[in-house]
Protein backbone atom coordinates (compact mmCIF):
# COMPACT_ATOMS: atom_id res chain seq x y z
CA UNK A 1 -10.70 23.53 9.23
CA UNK A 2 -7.53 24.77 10.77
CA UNK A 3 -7.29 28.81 9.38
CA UNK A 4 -3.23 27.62 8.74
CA UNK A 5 -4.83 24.61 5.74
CA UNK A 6 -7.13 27.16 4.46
CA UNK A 7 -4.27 29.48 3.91
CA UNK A 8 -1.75 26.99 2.36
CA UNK A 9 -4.54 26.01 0.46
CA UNK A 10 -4.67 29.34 -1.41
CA UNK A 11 -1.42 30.12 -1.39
CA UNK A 12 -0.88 26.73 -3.30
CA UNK A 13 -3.86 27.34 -6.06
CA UNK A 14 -2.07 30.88 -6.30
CA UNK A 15 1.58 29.80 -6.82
CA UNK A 16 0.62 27.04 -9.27
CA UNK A 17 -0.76 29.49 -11.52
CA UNK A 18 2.84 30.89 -12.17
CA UNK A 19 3.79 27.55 -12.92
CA UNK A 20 1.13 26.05 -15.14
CA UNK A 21 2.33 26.94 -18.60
CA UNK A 22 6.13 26.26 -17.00
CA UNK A 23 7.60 22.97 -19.27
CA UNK A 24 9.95 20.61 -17.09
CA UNK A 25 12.12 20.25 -19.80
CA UNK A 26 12.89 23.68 -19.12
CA UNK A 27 12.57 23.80 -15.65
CA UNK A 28 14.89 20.90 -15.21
CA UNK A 29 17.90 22.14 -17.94
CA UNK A 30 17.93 25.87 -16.29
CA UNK A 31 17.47 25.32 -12.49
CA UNK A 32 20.44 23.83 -11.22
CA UNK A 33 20.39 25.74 -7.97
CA UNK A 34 19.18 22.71 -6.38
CA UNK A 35 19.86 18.73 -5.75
CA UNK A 36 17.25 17.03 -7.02
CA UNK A 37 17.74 13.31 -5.97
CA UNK A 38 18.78 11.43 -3.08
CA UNK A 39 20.32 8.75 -2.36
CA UNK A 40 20.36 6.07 0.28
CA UNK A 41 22.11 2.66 1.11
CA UNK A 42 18.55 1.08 -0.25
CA UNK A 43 16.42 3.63 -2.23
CA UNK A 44 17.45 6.09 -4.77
CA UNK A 45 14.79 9.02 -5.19
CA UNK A 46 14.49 11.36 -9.04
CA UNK A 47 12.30 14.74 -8.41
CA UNK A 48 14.24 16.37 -11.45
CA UNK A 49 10.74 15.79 -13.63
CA UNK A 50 8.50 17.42 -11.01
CA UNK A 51 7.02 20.68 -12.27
CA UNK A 52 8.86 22.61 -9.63
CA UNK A 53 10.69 25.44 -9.61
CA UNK A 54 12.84 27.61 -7.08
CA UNK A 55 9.66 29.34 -6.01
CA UNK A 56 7.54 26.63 -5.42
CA UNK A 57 10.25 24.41 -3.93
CA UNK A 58 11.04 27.06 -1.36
CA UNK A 59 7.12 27.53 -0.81
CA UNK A 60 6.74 24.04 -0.42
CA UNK A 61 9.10 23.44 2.55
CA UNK A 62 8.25 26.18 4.75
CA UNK A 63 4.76 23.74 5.16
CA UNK A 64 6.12 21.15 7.04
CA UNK A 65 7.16 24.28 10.14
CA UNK A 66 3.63 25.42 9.50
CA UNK A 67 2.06 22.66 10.18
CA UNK A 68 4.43 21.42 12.80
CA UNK A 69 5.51 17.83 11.22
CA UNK A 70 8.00 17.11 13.92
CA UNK A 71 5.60 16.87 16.68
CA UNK A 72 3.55 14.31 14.49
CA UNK A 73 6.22 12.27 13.45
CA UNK A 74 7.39 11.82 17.06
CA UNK A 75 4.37 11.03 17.73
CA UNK A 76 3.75 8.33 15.36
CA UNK A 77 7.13 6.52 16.42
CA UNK A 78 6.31 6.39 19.94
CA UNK A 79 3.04 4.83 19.13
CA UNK A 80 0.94 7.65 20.40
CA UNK A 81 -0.37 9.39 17.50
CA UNK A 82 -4.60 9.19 17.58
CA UNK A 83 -6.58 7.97 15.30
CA UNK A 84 -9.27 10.28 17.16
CA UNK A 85 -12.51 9.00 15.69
CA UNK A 86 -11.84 5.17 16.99
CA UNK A 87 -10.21 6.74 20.06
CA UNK A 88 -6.82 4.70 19.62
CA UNK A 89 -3.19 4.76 19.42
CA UNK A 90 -1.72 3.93 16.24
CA UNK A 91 0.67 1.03 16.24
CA UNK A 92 2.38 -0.34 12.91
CA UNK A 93 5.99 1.43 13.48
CA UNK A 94 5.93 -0.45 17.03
CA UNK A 95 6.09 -3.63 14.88
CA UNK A 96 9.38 -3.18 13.47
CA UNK A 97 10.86 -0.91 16.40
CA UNK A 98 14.17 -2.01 17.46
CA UNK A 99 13.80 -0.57 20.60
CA UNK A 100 12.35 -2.57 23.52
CA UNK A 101 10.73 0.18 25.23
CA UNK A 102 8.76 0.31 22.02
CA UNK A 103 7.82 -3.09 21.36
CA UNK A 104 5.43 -4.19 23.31
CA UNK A 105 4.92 -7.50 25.13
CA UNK A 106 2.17 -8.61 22.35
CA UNK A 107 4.16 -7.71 19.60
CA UNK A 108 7.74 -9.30 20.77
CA UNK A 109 5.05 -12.74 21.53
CA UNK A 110 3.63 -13.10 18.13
CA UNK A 111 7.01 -12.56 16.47
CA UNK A 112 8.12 -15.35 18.64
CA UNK A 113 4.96 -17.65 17.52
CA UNK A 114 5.34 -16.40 13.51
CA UNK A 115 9.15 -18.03 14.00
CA UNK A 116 7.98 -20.93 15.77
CA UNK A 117 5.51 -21.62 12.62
CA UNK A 118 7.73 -21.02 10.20
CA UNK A 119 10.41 -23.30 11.38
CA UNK A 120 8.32 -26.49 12.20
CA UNK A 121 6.80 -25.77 8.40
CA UNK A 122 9.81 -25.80 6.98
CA UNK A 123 10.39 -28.97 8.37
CA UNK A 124 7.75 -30.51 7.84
CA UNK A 125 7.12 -32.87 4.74
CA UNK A 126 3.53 -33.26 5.14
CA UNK A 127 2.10 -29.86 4.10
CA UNK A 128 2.20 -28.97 0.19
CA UNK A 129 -0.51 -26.40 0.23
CA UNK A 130 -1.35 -23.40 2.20
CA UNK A 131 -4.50 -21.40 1.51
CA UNK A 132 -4.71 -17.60 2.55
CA UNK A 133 -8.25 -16.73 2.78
CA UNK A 134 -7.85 -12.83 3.14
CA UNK A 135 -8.54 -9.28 1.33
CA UNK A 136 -7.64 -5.96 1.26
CA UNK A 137 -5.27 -5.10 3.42
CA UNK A 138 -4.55 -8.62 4.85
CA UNK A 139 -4.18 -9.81 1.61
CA UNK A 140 -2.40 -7.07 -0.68
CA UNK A 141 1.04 -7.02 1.24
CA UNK A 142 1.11 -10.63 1.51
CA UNK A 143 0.31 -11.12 -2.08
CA UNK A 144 3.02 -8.57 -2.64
CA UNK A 145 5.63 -10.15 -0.65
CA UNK A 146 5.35 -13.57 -1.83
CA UNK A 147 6.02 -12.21 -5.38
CA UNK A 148 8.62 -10.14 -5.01
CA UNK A 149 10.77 -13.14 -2.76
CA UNK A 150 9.78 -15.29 -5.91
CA UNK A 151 11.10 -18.53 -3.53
CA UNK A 152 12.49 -21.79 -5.09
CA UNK A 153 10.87 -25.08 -4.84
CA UNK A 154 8.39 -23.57 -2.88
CA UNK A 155 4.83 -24.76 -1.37
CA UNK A 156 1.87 -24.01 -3.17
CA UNK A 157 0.44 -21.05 -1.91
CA UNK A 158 -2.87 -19.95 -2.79
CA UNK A 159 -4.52 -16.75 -2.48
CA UNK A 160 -8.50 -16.44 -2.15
CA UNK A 161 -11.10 -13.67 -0.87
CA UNK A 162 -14.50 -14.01 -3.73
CA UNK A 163 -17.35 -13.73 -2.71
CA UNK A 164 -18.96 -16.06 -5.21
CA UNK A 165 -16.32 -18.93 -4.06
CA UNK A 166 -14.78 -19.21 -7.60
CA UNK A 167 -11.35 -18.73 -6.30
CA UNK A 168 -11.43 -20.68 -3.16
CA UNK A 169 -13.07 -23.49 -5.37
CA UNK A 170 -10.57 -23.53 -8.06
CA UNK A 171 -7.89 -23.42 -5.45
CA UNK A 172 -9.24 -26.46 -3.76
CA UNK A 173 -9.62 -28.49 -6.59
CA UNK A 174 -5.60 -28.71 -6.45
CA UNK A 175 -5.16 -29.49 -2.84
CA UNK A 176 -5.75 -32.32 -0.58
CA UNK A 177 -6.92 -32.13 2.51
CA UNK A 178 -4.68 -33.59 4.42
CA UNK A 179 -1.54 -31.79 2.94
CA UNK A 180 -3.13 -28.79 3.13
CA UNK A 181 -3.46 -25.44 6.20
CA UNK A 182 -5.26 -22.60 5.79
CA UNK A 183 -4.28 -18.98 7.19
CA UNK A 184 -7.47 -17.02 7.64
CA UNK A 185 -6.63 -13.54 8.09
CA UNK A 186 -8.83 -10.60 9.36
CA UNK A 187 -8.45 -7.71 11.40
CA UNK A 188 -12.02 -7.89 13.00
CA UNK A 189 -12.63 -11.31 11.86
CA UNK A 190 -16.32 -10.08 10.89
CA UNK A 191 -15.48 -9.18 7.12
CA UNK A 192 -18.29 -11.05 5.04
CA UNK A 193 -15.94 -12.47 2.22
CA UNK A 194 -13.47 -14.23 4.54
CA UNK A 195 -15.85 -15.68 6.80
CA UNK A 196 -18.22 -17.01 3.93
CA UNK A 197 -14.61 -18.44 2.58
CA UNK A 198 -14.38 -20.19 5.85
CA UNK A 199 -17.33 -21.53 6.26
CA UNK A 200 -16.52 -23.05 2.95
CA UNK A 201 -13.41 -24.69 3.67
CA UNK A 202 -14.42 -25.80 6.47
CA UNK A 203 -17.04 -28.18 4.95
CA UNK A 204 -14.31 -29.25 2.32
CA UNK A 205 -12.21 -30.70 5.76
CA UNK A 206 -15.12 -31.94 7.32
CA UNK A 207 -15.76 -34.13 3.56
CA UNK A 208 -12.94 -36.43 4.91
CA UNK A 209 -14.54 -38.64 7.60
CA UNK A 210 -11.07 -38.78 9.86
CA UNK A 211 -10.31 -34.93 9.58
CA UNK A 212 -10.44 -32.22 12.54
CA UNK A 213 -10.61 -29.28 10.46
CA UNK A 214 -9.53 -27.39 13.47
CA UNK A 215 -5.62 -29.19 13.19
CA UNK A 216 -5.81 -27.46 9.25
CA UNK A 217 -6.93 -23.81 9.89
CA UNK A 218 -4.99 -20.87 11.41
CA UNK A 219 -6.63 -17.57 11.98
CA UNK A 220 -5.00 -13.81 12.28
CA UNK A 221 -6.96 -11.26 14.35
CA UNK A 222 -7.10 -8.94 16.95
CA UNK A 223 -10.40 -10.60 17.72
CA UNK A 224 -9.29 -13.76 19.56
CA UNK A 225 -13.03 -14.66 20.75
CA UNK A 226 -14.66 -14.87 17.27
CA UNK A 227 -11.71 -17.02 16.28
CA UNK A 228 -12.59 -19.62 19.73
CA UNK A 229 -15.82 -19.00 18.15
CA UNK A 230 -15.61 -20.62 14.87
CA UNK A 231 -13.39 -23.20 16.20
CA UNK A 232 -9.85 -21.92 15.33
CA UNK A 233 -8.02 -23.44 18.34
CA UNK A 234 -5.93 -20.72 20.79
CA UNK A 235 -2.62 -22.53 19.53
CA UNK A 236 -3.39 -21.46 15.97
CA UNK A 237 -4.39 -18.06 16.76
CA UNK A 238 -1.89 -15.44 16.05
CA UNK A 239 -3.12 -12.18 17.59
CA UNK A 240 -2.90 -8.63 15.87
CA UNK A 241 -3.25 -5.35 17.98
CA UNK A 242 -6.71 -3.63 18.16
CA UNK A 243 -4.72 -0.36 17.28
CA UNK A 244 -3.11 -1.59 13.97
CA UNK A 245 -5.03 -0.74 11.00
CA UNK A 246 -5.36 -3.38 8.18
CA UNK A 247 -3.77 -1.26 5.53
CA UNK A 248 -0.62 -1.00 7.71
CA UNK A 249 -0.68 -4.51 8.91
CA UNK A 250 2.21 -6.11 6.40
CA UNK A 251 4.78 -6.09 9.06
CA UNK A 252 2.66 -8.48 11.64
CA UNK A 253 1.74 -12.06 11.21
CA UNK A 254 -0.55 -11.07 8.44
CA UNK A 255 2.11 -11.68 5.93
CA UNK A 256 2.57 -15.13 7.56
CA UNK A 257 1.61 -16.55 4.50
CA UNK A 258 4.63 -14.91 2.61
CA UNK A 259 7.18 -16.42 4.24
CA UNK A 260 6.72 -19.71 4.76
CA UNK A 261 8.42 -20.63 1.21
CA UNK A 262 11.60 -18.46 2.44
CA UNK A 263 11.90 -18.28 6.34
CA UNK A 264 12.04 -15.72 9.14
CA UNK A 265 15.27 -14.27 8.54
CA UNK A 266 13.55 -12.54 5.12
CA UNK A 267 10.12 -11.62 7.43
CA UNK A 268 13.07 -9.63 10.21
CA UNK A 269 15.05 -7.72 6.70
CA UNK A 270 11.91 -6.17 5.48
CA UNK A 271 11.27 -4.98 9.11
CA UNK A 272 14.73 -3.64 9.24
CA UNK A 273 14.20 -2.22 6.20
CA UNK A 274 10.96 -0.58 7.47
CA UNK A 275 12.76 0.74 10.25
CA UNK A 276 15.59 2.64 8.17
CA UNK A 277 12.91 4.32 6.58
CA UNK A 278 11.29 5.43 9.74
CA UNK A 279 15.23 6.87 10.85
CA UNK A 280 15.11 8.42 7.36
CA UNK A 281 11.59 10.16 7.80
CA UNK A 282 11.77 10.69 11.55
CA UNK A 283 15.63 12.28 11.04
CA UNK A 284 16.28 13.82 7.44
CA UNK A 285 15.76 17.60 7.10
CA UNK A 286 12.84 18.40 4.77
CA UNK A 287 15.08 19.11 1.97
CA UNK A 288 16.60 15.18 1.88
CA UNK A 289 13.18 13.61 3.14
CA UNK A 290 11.66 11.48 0.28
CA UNK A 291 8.13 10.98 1.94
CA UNK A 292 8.12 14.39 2.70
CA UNK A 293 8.85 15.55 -0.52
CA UNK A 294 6.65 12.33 -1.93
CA UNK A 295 3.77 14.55 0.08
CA UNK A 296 3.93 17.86 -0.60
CA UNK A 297 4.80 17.08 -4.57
CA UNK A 298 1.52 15.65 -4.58
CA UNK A 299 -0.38 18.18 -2.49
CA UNK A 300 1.11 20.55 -5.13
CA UNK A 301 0.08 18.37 -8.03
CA UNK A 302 -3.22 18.31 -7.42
CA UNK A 303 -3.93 21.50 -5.77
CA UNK A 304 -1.94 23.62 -8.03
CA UNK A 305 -2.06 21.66 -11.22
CA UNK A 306 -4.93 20.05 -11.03
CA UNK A 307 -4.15 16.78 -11.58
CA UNK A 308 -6.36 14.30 -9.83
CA UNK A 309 -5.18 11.13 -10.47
CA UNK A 310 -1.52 9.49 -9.67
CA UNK A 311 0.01 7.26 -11.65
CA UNK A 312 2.59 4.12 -10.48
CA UNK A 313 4.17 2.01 -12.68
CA UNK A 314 6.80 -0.29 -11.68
CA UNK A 315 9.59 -2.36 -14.05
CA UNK A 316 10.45 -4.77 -12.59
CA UNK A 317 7.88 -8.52 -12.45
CA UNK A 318 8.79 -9.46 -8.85
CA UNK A 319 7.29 -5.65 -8.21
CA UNK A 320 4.47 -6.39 -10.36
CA UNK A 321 1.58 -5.76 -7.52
CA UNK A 322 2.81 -3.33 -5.74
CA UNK A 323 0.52 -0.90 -7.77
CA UNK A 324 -2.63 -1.91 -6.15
CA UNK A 325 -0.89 -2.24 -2.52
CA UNK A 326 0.03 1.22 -2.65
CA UNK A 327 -3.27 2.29 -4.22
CA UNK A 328 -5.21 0.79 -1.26
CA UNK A 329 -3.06 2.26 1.27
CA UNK A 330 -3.66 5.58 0.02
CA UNK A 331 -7.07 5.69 -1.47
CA UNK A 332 -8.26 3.96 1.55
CA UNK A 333 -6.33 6.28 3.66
CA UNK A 334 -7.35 9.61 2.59
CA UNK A 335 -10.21 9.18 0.42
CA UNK A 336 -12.09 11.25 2.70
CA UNK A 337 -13.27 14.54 2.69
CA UNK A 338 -14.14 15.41 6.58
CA UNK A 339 -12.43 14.72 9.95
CA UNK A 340 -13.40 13.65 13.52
CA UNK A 341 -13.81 17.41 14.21
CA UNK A 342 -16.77 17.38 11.36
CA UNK A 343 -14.08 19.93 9.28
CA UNK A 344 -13.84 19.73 5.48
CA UNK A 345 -10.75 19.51 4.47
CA UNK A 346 -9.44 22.55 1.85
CA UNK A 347 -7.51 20.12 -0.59
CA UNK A 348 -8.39 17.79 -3.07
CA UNK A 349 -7.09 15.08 -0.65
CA UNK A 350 -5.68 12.34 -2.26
CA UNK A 351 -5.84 11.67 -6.21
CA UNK A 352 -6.93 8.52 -7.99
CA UNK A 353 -3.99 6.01 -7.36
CA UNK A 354 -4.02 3.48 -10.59
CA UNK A 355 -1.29 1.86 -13.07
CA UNK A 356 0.45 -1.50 -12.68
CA UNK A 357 3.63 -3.65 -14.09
CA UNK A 358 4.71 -0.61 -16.56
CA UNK A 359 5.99 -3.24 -19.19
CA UNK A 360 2.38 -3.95 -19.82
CA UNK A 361 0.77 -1.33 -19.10
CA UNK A 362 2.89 0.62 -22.29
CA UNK A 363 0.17 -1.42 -24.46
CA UNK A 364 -3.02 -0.80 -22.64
CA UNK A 365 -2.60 2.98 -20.97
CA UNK A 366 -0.27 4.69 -21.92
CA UNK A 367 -1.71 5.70 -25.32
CA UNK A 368 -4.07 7.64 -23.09
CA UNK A 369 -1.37 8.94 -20.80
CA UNK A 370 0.71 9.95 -23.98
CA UNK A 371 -1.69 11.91 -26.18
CA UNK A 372 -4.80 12.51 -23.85
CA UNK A 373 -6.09 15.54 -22.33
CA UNK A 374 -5.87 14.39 -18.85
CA UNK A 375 -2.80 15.21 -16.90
CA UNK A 376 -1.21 12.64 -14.61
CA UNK A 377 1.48 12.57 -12.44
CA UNK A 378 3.48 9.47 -11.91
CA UNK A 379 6.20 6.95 -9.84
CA UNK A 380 8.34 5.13 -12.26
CA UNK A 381 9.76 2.10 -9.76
CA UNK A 382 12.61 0.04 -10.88
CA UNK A 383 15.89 -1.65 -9.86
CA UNK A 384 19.46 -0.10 -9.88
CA UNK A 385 21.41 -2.83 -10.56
CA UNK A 386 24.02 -2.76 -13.36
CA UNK A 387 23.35 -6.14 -14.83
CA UNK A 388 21.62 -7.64 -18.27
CA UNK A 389 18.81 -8.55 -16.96
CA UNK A 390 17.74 -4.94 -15.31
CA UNK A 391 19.50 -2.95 -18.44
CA UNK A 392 16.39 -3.07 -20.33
CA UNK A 393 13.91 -2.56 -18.18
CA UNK A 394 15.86 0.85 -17.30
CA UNK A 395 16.02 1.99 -20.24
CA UNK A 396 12.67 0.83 -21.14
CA UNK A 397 11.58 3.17 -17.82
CA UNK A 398 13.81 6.11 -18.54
CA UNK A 399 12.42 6.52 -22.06
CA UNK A 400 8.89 6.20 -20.78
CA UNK A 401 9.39 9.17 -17.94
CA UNK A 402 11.51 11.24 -20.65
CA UNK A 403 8.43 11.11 -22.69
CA UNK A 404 5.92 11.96 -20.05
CA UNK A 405 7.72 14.50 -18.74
CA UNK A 406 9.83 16.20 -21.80
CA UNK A 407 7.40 15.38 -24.33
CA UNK A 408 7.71 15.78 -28.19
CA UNK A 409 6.75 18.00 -30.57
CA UNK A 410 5.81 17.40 -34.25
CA UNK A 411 5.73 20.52 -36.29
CA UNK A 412 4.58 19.35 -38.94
CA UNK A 413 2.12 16.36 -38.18
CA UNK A 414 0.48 17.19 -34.88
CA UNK A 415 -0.93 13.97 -34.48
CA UNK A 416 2.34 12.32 -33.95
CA UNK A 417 3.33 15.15 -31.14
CA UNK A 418 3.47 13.91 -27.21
CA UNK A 419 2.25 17.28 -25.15
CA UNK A 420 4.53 15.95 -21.85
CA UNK A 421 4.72 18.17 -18.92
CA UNK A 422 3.46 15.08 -16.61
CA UNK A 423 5.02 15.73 -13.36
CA UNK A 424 7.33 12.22 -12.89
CA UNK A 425 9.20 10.85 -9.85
CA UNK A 426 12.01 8.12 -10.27
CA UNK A 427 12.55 5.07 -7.44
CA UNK A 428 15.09 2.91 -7.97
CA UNK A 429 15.91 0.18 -5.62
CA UNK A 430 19.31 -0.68 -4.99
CA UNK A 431 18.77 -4.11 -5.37
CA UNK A 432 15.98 -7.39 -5.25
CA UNK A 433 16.27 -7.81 -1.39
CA UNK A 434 13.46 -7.92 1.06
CA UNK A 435 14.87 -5.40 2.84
CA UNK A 436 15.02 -2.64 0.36
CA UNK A 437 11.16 -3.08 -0.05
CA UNK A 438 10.26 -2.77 3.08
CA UNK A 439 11.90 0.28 3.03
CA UNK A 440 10.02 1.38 -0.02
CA UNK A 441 7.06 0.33 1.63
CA UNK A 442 7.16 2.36 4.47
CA UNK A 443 8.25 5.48 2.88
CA UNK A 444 4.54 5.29 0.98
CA UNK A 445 3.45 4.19 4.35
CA UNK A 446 4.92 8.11 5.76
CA UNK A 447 3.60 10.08 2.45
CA UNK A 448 0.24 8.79 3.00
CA UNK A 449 0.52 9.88 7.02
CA UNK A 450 1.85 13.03 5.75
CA UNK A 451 -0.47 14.01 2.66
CA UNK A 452 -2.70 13.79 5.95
CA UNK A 453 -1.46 16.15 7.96
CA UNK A 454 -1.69 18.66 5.37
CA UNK A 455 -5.07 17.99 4.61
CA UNK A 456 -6.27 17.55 7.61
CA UNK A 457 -8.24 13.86 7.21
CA UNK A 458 -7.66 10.95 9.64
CA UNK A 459 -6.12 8.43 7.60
CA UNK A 460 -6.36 5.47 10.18
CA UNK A 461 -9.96 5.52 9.91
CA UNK A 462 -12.44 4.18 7.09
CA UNK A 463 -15.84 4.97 8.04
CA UNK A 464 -17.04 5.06 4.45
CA UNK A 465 -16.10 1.11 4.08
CA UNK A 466 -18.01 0.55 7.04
CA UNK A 467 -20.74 2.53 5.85
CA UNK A 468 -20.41 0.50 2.61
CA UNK A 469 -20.62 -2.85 4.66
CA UNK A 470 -23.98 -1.66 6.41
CA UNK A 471 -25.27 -1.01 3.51
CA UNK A 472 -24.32 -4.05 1.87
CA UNK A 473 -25.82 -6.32 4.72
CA UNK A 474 -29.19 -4.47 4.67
CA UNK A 475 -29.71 -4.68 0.94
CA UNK A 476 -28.88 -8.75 1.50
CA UNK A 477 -31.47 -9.00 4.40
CA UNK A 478 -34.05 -7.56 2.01
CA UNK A 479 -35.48 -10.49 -0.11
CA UNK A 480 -38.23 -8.58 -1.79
CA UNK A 481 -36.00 -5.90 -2.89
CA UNK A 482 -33.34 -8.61 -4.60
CA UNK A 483 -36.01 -10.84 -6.22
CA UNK A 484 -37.60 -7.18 -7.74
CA UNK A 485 -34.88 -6.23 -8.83
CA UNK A 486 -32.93 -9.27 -10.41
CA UNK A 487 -36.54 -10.77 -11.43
CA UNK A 488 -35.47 -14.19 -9.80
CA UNK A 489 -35.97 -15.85 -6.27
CA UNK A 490 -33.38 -15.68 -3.70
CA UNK A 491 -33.09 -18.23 -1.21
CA UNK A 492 -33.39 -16.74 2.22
C-alpha cells in the first residue's frame, strides 16, 4: 500500500491516543478557535460533537494535500476517474452535469425518453398500478425518493425484489392486469431475484387470454440485448451506461418509478441539487467541505477511536429510508479490504453503517447506544424549518445528540448515568424539497469516494457480491447437497 496511507495510518492511531480520554463536552465549551458548522442555501452541517480538537483538526486537513484530493475530484467530474479492476470510467456526476461537454449523447437521450414517459403517464387514465421489480441499488433510491415526495392522489406503486415471490404475489393480488406496467430494473439484467420476479409476472399477463405482456413491462439496463431477449420491446427499454455503478444509479432512469406520481420537473431539482453539491465538494476549501470533513471524521473515528460501527438516524418520516440507502452505498462501497493492485489497505475501511427513522429507533436501540460498552458515532438528519410540525422532532433530535455526545453522570446511582462521548454530526435540511436531498445525497455519495481515497479501496467495484452470486448459483445447481442438507427433495 502506498508508504504515504501507511504513514497517516500511524500517525492517526498515535494522535487519537491524546484524545481518547478527551470528553466533547469539554472539547466543545473550551475550543472556540474554530467554526464548527456550515451552512449552505440547502444543507446545514454540526461537527461541534465530534471528538476533535485543535490538534487533530489541524492533523486532519493536511491529508487531503497528502493524498492529493484535487486531482481525484477533477477527475471524478470529468468522468474519468477508473474504477481500475473493471477497467472503466466512472459516470454518475455526468448524469446531473449541466454542462454539455459533459453529458453525453446517451445520457441527454434517456432523459429525453424518462420525460416522454412521464408525461404520457400522467395523462393517461388507464394505468393505476406500477410494479418496480428491483433491489439494491436500483431499488433503495427509488424507494427513497418516492417517500420522501410523499405525492397526492397518487398511483399505486409497488415495490418487489423476494426471492420466494411473497412480495411480488401480495402485490399482484391488488392489481389488474390491464391497469397495471411494470418497471424492471437491473444494471446487468442477470441478477437472480429480478429475473425470477419477471418470469413471474410475466405468466400473471400471459393469464389474460387478450394480453401482450410485452405492451405492460418496461426494463432499465445497460444490457439492451438480454432485455430483446426476454421480450421487453426496444421502445420500453431505457438504457443505463455500462460505467455507472448500481449504488450510484439514483440520478438515471432507475428512479423512473419515483416520479411518475409527481413529474419531471421534481426528477431535474434533485439533479440540480446533486450538482450544487458536486460545486460544493469540487470548490470549497477543506476547512468548509462537508464530505470532506464527513471523511476524514470517520477515518479518525475508527482509526483513532476505535469505533467500528456508524450510526444514522434521521427525524423526519418522509426521510425514513434513507438509513439503509446510505448504508448500501457505503458498506457496499468500501467493505473491502484489498485493491486492484492486490494492496491491503492500512485502515479499518469503512465501519458498520446501521440505524433508521430515529423516532423509533429511541425504543428499540438506543438503550444499547445509551448505556452500552460499544462506542458509536452517529448522523442525526432532520429538517430546519421553523414550523409546528418540525419543532418536535428538533428538539426530540437535539436532546438525543446532547445525550450521546455530553452524556450524564449520576453520582450517586450509577445505573442511571449515560457515559456519552459518542462522536455526533448534525444535518439539517433547509427544507422538504427534492432538491435539498439530492444534495444530501450526493454529499454521502463524495464521503464514500473520499473515505476511499484515504484508504486506498476501489469503491466502484464489488467483487465480493459477485463472488457471493457464484457461490450462490453453484450451491443451487447441487441437488444432492440441498436435499442432505434440508432432509427434503428439491425439484431440479
Amino acid at each position: 500500500m502506498n508508504r504515504q496511507r501507511v504513514e497517516i495510518q500511524k500517525q492517526l492511531s498515535s494522535i487519537g491516543r491524546k484524545v481518547l480520554d478527551e470528553k466533547i463536552s469539554v472539547i466543545d465549551s473550551s475550543d472556540k478557535t474554530r467554526e464548527c458548522s456550515i451552512k449552505t442555501d440547502l444543507v446545514n452541517f454540526d461537527y461541534s460533537k465530534q471528538r476533535i480538537n485543535k490538534e487533530v483538526f489541524d492533523f486532519l486537513l493536511d491529508i487531503p494535500e497528502q493524498l492529493n484530493f484535487r486531482e481525484s475530484l477533477d477527475s471524478l467530474f470529468k468522468g474519468e476517474f477508473r474504477n481500475l479492476s473493471e477497467d472503466r470510467n466512472v459516470s454518475h456526476t455526468l448524469y446531473r452535469s449541466a454542462s454539455d461537454s459533459n453529458v453525453s449523447k446517451e445520457i441527454y437521450l434517456e432523459r429525453e425518453k424518462i420525460k416522454k414517459f412521464l408525461h404520457i403517464f400522467k395523462k393517461s387514465k388507464k394505468i393505476k398500478n406500477i410494479i418496480s421489480i428491483s433491489i439494491g441499488g436500483s431499488r433503495l433510491g427509488a424507494e427513497l425518493l418516492h417517500e420522501f415526495q410523499s405525492a397526492t392522489n397518487p398511483l399505486n406503486l409497488y415495490f418487489c425484489s423476494s426471492y420466494d415471490l411473497l412480495e411480488l404475489n401480495d402485490s399482484l393480488r391488488l392489481c389488474i392486469q390491464e391497469e397495471t406496467i411494470v418497471l424492471v430494473v437491473s444494471k446487468s439484467f442477470e441478477t437472480l431475484e429480478v429475473l425470477k420476479n419477471l418470469d413471474h409476472v410475466k405468466s400473471w399477463y400471459l393469464n389474460t387470454a387478450h394480453l401482450d405482456y410485452r405492451d405492460y413491462v418496461y426494463g432499465i439496463s445497460s444490457n439492451t440485448n438480454a432485455m430483446k431477449d426476454y421480450g421487453i420491446k426496444e421502445s420500453n427499454q431505457f438504457k443505463l451506461l455500462e460505467s455507472l455503478g448500481g449504488r450510484f444509479s439514483v440520478w438515471s432512469s432507475v428512479s423512473l418509478p419515483s416520479f411518475i406520481n409527481s413529474d419531471y420537473d421534481n426528477y431535474l431539482n434533485l439533479l440540480a441539487g446533486a450538482r450544487l453539491a458536486d460545486e460544493h465538494t469540487h470548490s470549497s476549501e477543506w476547512s468548509k467541505n462537508i464530505p470532506v470533513l464527513m471523511a476524514l471524521f470517520s477515518i479518525f473515528n475508527s482509526t483513532s477511536l476505535n469505533i467500528n460501527n456508524h450510526a444514522i438516524f434521521t427525524y423526519n418520516f418522509r426521510l425514513r429510508s434513507l438509513t439503509k440507502y446510505i448504508s448500501q452505498l457505503s458498506m457496499e462501497s468500501n467493505g473491502k479490504s484489498i485493491n486492484f493492485k492486490r494492496e491491503e489497505s492500512p485502515f479499518p475501511t469503512t465501519p458498520l453503517v446501521w440505524g433508521g427513522y430515529g423516532i423509533e429507533a429511541q425504543h428499540s436501540t438506543f438503550q444499547w447506544l445509551m448505556q452500552g460498552k460499544t462506542k458509536t458515532s452517529c448522523d442525526f438528519i432532520g429538517i430546519n424549518e421553523s414550523t409546528y410540525e418540525t419543532f418536535d422532532s428538533q428538539e426530540m433530535l437535539l436532546s438525543q445528540v446532547i445525550a450521546m455526545s455530553y452524556g450524564e453522570n449520576n453520582k450517586r446511582y450509577s445505573y442511571q448515568s449515560i457515559p456519552g462521548n459518542n462522536p455526533c454530526s448534525i444535518i439539517l435540511l433547509n427544507s422538504l424539497d427534492i432538491k435539498n436531498l439530492g444534495f444530501l445525497l450526493a454529499l454521502y455519495e463524495h464521503k464514500v469516494f473520499i473515505e476511499s481515497l484515504i484508504s486506498g479501496v476501489d469503491p466502484f467495484d464489488q467483487w465480493g457480491v459477485q463472488l457471493g452470486k457464484k457461490l450462490a448459483s453453484n450451491v443451487k445447481e447441487d441437488k444432492q447437497f440441498l436435499n442432505d442438507f434440508f432432509d427434503t427433495d428439491f425439484v431440479p
